[in-house]
C-alpha atoms as a PDB file:
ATOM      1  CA  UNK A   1       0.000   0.000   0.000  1.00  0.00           C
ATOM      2  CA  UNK A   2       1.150   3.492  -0.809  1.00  0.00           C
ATOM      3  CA  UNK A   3       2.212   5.842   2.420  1.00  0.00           C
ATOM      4  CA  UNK A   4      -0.241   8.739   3.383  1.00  0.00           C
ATOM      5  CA  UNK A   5       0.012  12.387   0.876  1.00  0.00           C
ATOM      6  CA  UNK A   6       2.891  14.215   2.633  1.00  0.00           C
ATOM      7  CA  UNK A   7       2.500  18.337   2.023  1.00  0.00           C
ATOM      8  CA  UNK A   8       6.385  18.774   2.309  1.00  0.00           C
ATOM      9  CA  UNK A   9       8.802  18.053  -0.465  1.00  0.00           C
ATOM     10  CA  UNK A  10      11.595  14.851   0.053  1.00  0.00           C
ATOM     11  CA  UNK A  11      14.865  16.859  -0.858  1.00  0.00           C
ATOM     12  CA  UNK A  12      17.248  14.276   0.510  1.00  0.00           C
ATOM     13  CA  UNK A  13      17.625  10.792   1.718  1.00  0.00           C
ATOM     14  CA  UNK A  14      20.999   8.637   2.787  1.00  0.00           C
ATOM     15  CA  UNK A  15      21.051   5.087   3.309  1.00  0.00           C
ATOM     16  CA  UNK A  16      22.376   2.342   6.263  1.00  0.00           C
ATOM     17  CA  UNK A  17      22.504  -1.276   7.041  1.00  0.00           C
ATOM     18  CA  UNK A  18      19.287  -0.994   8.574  1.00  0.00           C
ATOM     19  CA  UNK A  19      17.268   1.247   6.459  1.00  0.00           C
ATOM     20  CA  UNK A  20      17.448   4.901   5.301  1.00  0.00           C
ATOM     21  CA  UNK A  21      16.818   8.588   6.442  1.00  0.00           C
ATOM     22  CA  UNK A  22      14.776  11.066   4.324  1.00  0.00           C
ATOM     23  CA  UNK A  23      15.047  14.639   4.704  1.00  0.00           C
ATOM     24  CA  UNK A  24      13.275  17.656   3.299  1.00  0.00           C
ATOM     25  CA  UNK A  25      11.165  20.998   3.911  1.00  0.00           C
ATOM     26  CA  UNK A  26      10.221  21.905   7.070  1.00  0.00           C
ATOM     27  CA  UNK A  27      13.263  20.906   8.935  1.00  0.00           C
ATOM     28  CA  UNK A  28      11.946  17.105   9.770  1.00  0.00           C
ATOM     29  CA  UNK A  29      13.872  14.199   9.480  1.00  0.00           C
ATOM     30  CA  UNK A  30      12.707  10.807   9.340  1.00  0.00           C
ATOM     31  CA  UNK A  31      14.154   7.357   9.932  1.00  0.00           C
ATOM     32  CA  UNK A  32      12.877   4.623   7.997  1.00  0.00           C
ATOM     33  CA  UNK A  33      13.997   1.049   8.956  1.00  0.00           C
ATOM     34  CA  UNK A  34      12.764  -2.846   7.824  1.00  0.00           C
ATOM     35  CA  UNK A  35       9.368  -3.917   8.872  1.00  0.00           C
ATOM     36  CA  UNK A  36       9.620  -7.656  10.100  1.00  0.00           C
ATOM     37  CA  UNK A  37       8.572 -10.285   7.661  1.00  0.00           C
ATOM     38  CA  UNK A  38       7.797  -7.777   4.903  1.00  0.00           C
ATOM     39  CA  UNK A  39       9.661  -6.187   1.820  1.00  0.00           C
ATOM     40  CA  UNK A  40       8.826  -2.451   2.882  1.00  0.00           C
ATOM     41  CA  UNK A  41       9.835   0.062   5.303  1.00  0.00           C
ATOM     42  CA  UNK A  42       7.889   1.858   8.529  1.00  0.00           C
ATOM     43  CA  UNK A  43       8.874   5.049   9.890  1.00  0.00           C
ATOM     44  CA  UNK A  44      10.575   4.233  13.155  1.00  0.00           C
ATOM     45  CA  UNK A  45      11.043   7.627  13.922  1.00  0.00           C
ATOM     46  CA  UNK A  46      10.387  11.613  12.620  1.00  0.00           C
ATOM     47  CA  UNK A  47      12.714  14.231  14.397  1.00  0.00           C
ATOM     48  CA  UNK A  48      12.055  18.039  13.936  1.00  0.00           C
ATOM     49  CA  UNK A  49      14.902  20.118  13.700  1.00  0.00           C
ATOM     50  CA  UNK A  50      13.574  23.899  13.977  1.00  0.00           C
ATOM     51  CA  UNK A  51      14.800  25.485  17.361  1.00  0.00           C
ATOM     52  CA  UNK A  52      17.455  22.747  17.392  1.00  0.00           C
ATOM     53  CA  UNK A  53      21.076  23.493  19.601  1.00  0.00           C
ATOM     54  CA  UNK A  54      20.350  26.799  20.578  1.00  0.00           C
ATOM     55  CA  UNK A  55      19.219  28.651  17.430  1.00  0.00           C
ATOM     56  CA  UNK A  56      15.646  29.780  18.180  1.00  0.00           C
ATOM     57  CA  UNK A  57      13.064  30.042  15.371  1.00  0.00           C
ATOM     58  CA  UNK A  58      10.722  32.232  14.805  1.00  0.00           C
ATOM     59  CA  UNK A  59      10.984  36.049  15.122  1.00  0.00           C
ATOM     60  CA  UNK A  60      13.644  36.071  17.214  1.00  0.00           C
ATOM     61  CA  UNK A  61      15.511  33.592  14.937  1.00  0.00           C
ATOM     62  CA  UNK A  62      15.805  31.453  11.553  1.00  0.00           C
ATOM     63  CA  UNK A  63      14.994  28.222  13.195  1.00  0.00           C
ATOM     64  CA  UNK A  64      17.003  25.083  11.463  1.00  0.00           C
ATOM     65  CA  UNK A  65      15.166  25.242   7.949  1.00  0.00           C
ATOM     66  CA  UNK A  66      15.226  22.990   5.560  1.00  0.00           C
ATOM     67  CA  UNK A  67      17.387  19.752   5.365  1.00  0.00           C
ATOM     68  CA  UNK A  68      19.221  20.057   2.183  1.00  0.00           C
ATOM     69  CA  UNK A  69      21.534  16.999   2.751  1.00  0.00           C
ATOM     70  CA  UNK A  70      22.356  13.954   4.813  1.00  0.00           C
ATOM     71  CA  UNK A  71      25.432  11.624   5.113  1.00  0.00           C
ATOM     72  CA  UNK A  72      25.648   8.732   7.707  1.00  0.00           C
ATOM     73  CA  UNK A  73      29.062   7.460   9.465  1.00  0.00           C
ATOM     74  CA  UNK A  74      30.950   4.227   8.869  1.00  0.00           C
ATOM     75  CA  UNK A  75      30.111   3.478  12.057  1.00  0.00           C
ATOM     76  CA  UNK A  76      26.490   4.188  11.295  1.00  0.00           C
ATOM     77  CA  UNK A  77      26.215   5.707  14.902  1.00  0.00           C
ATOM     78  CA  UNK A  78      26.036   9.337  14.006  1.00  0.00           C
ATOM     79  CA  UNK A  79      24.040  11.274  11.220  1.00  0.00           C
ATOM     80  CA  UNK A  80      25.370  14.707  10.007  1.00  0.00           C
ATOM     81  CA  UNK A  81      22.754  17.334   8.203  1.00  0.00           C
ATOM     82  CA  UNK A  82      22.938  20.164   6.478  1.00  0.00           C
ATOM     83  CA  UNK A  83      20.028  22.536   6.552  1.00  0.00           C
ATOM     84  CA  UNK A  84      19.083  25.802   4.102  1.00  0.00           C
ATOM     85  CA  UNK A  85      20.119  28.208   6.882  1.00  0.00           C
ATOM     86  CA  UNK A  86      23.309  27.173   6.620  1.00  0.00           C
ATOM     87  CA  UNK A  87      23.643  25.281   9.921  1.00  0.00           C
ATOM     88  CA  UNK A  88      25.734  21.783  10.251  1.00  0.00           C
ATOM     89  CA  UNK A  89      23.816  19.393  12.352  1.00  0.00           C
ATOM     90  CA  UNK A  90      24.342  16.313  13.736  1.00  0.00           C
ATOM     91  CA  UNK A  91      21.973  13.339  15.349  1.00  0.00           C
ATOM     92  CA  UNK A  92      23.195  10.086  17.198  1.00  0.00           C
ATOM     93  CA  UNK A  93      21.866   6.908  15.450  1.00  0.00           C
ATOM     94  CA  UNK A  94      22.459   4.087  18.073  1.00  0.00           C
ATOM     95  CA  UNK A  95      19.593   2.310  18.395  1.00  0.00           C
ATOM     96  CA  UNK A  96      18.945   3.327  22.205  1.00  0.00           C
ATOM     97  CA  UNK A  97      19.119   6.637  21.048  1.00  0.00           C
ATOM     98  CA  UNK A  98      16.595   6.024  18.712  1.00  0.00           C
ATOM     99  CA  UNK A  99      14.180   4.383  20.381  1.00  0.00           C
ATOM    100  CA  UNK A 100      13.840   7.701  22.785  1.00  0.00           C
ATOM    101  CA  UNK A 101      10.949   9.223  22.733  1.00  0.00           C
ATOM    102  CA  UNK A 102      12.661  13.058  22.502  1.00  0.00           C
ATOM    103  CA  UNK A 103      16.227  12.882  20.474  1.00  0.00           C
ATOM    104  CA  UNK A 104      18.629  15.810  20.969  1.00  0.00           C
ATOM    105  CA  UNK A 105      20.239  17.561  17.528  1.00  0.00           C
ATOM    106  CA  UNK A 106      23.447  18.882  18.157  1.00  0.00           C
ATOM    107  CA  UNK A 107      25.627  21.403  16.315  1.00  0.00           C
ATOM    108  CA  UNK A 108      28.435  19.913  14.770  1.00  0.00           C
ATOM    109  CA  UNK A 109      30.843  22.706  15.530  1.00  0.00           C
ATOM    110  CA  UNK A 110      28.831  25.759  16.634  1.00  0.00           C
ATOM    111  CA  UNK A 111      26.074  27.727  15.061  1.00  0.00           C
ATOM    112  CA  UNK A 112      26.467  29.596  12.162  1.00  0.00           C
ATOM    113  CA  UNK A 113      25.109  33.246   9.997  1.00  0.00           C
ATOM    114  CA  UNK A 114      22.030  32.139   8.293  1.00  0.00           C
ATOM    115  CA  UNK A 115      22.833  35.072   5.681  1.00  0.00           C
ATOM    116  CA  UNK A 116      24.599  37.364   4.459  1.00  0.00           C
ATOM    117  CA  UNK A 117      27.308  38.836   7.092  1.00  0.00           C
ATOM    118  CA  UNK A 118      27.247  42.658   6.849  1.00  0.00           C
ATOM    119  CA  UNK A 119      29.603  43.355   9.912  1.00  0.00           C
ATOM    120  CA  UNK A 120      33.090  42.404  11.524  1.00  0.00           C
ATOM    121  CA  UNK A 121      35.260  43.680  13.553  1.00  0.00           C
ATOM    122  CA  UNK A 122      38.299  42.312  16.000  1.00  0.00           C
ATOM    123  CA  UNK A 123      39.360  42.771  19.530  1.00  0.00           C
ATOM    124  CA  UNK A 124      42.803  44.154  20.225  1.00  0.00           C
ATOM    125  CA  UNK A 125      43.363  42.858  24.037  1.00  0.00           C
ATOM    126  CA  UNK A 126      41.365  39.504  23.502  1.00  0.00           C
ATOM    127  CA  UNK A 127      40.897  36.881  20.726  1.00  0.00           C
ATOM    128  CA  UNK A 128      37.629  37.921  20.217  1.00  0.00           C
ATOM    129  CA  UNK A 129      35.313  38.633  16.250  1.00  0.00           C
ATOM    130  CA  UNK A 130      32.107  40.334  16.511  1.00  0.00           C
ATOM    131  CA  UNK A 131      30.089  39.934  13.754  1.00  0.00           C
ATOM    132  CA  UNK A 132      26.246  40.377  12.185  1.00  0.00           C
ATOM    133  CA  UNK A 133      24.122  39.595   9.745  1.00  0.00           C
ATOM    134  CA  UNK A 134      20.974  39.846   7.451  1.00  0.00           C
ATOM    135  CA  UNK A 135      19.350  37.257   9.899  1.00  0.00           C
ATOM    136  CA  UNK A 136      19.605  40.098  12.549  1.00  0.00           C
ATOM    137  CA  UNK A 137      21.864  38.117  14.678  1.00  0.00           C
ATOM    138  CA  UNK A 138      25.000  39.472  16.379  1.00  0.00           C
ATOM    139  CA  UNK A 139      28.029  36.607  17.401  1.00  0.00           C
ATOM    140  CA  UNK A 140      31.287  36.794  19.322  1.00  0.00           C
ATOM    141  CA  UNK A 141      33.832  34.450  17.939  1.00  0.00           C
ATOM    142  CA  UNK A 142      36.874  33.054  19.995  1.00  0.00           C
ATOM    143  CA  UNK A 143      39.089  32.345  16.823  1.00  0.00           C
ATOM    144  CA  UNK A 144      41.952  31.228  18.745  1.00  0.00           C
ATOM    145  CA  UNK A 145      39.443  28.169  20.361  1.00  0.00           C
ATOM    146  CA  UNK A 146      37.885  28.174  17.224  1.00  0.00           C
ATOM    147  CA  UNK A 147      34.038  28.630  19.031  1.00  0.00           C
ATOM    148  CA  UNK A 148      31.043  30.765  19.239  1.00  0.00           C
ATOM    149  CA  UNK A 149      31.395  32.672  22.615  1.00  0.00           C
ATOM    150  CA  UNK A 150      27.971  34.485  22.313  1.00  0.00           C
ATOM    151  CA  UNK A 151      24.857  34.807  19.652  1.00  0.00           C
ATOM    152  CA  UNK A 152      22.269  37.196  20.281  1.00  0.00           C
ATOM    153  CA  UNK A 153      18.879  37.710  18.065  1.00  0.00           C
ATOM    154  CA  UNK A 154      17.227  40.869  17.627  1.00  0.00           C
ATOM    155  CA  UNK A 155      14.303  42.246  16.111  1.00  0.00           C
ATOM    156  CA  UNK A 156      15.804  44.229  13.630  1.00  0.00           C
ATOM    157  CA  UNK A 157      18.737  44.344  10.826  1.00  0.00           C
ATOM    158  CA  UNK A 158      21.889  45.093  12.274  1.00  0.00           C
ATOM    159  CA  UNK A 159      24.417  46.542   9.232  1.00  0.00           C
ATOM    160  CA  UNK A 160      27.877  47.686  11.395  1.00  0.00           C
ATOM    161  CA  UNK A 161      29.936  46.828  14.254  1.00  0.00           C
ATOM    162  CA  UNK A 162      32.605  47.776  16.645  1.00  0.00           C
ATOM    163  CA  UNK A 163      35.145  46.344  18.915  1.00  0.00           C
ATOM    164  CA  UNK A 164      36.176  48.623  22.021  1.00  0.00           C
ATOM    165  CA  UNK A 165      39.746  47.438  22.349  1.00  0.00           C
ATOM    166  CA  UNK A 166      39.190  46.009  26.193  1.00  0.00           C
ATOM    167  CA  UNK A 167      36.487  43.683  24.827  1.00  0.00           C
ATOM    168  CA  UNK A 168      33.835  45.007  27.324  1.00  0.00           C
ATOM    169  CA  UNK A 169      31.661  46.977  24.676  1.00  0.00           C
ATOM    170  CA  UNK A 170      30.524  47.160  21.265  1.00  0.00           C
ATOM    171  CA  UNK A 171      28.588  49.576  18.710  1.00  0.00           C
ATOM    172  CA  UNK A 172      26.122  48.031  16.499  1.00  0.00           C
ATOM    173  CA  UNK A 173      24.832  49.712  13.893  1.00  0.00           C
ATOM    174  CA  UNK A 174      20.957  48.803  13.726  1.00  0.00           C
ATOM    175  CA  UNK A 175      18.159  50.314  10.987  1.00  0.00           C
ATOM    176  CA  UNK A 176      16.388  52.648  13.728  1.00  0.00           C
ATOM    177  CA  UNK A 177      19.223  53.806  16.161  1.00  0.00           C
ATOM    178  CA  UNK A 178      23.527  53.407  17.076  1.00  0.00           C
ATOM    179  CA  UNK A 179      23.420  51.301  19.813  1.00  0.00           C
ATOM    180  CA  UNK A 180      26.414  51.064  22.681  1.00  0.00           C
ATOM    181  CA  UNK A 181      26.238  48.014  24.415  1.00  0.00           C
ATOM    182  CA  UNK A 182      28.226  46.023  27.595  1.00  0.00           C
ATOM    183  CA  UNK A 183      29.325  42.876  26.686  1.00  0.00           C
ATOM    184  CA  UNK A 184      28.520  40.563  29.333  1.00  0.00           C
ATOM    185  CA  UNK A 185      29.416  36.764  30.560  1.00  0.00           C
ATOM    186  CA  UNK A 186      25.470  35.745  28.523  1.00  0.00           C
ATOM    187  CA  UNK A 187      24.356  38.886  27.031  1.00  0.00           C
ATOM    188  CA  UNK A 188      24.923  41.971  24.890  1.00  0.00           C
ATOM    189  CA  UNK A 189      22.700  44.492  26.837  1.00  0.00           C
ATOM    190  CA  UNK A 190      22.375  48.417  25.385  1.00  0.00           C
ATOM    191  CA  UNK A 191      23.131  51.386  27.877  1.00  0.00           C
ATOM    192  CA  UNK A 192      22.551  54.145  25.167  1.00  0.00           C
ATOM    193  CA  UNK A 193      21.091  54.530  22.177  1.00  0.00           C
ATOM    194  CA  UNK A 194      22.014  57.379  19.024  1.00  0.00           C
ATOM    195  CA  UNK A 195      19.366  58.525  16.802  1.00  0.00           C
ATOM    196  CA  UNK A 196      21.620  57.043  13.473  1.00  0.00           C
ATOM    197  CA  UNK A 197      19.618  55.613  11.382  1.00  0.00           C
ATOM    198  CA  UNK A 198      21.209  52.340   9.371  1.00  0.00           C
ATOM    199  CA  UNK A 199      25.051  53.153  10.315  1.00  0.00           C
ATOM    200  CA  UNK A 200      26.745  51.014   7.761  1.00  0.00           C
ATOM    201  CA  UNK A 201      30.470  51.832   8.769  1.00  0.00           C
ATOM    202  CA  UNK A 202      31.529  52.583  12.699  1.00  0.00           C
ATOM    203  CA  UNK A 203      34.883  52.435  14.633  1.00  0.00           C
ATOM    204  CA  UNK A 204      36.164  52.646  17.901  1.00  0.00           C
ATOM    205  CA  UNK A 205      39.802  54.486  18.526  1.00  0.00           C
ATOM    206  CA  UNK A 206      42.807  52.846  19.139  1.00  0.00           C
ATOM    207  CA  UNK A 207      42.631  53.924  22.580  1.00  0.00           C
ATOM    208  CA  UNK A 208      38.974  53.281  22.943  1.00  0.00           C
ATOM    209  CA  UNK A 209      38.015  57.016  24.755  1.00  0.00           C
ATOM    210  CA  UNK A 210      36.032  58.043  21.087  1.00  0.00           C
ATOM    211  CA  UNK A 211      34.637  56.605  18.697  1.00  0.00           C
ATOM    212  CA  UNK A 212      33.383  57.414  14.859  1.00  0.00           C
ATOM    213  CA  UNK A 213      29.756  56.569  13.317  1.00  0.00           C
ATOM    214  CA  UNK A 214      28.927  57.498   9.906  1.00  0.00           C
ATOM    215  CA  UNK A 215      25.677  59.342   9.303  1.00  0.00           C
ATOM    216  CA  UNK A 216      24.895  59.575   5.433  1.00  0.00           C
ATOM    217  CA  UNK A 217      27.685  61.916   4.764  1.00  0.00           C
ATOM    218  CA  UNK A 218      28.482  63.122   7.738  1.00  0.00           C
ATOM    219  CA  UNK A 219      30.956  61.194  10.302  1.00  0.00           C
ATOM    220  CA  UNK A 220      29.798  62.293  13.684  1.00  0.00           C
ATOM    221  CA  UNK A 221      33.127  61.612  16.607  1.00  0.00           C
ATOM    222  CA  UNK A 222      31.840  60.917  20.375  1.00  0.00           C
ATOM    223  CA  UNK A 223      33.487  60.041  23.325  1.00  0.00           C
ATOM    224  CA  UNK A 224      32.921  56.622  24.700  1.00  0.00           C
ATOM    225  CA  UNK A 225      32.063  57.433  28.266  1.00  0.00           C
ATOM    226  CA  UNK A 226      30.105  60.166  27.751  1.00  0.00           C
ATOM    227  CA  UNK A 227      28.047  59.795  23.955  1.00  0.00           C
ATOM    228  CA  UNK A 228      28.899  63.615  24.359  1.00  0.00           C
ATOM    229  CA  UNK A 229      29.893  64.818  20.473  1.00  0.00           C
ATOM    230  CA  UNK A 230      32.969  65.989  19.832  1.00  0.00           C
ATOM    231  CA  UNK A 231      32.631  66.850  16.501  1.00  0.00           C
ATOM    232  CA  UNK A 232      30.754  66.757  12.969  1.00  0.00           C
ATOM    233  CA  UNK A 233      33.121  66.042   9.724  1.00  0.00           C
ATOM    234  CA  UNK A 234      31.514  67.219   6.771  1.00  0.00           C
ATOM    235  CA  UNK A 235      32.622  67.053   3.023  1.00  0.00           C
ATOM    236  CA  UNK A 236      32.166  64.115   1.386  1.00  0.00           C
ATOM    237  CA  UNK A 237      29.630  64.904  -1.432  1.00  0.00           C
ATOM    238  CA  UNK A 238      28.501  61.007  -1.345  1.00  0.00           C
ATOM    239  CA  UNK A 239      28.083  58.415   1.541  1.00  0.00           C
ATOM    240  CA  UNK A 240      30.882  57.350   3.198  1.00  0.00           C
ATOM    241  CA  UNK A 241      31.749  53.603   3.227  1.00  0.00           C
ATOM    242  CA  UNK A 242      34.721  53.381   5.579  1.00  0.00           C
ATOM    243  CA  UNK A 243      36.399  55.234   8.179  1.00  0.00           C
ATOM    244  CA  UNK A 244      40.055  54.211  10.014  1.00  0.00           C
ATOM    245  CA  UNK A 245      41.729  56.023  12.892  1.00  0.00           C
ATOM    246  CA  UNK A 246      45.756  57.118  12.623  1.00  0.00           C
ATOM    247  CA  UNK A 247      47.714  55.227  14.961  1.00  0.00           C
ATOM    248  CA  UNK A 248      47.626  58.242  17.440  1.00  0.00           C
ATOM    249  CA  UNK A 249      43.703  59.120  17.180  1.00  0.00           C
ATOM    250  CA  UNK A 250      44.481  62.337  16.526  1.00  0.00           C
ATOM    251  CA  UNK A 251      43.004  61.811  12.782  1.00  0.00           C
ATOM    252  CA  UNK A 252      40.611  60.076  10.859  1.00  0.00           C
ATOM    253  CA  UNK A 253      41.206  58.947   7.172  1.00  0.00           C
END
């Protein structure tokens, strides 16, 4: 007999000694394995993948997506997935793990930018990479332990970034307003806010007491501390696209 209509398309299935694994729209995986006395297959299991290891879906984040492709071990204990939002997944297969009733989906290495990346910047005084992204997500990389320190979802586009050389705080450059925020042990949290509107290019001084945000065609200078301005720099007749600090701060190119 033919299996029930399903509404989501099959876009990838890998095989093992037991059976196979199908994977497709809607983030679900499903694990197929011999039915007793029969030439045909039963669905011994169906796993949903969207919230999966930490990235949450829905407005606050992409969720896993689809599953684009699978590929099982030699061992046949562990199956790796790939998904449309670029994440690298991976599910044990032992057949205790299997039989469980909830099975946990792990990232492979850590989670990843489900878009475009618009942002980066490094730390001077710490191994640290801030970065974000068209799925309004911002992440702190450790690049020397190769790991995702910190990911933080937010409701809106974020299109710049800044690294204060101690590590403790960061500008991000969001489509409504300049945000300055503390960078804490589980959380970016914002203690002021600039009325910039989709900052595509700011920069903290080498020293870290100002810092530079581009508005349109004007690059407005602040101190750190304070917000206070310390100056407007007008003349460019177009947008400006980048802005870098002389080794003594005492100019801007």
């Amino acid at each position: 007999p033919c299996s029930p209509g399903e509404p989501r398309s099959l876009l990838c299935v890998a095989a093992f000694r037991m059976g196979f694994v199908a994977g497709g729209e809607g983030g679900v995986v499903r694990v197929y394995d011999k039915a007793e006395d029969k030439e045909m297959f039963r669905k011994a299991k169906e796993i949903k993948l969207d919230g999966a290891a930490g990235e949450r879906s829905g407005p606050s984040g992409p969720g896993a997506g689809a599953v684009t492709a699978l590929a099982v071990s030699p061992s046949e204990e562990t199956l790796a997935m790939a998904t449309s939002s670029s994440q690298l997944l991976q599910l044990s297969m032992s057949p205790s793990d299997i039989m469980k009733e909830e099975s946990t989906v792990d990232n492979v290495l850590t989670s990843f930018h489900s878009g475009q990346i618009l942002g980066l910047d490094a730390c001077v005084r710490k191994p640290l990479v801030v970065t974000c992204g068209t799925d309004k997500s911002v992440r702190i990389w450790n690049y020397v332990e190769r790991t995702q320190d910190l990911c933080k979802f937010f409701g809106e586009e974020a299109y710049s970034v800044a690294f204060h050389p101690s590590g403790f705080h960061l500008i991000v450059g969001f489509s409504d307003k300049l945000r300055l925020m503390n960078l804490l042990m589980e959380d970016m949290r914002t203690y002021k806010e600039i009325p910039i509107k989709a900052c595509k290019e700011c920069r903290f001084s080498h020293g870290g007491q100002f810092f530079a945000a581009v508005n349109s065609n004007t690059i407005q200078v602040y101190k750190t501390y304070t917000c206070e301005v310390v100056c407007n720099l007008r003349g460019h007749q177009s947008k400006v696209r980048s802005v870098c600090w002389t080794a003594d701060d005492s100019k801007l190119v």
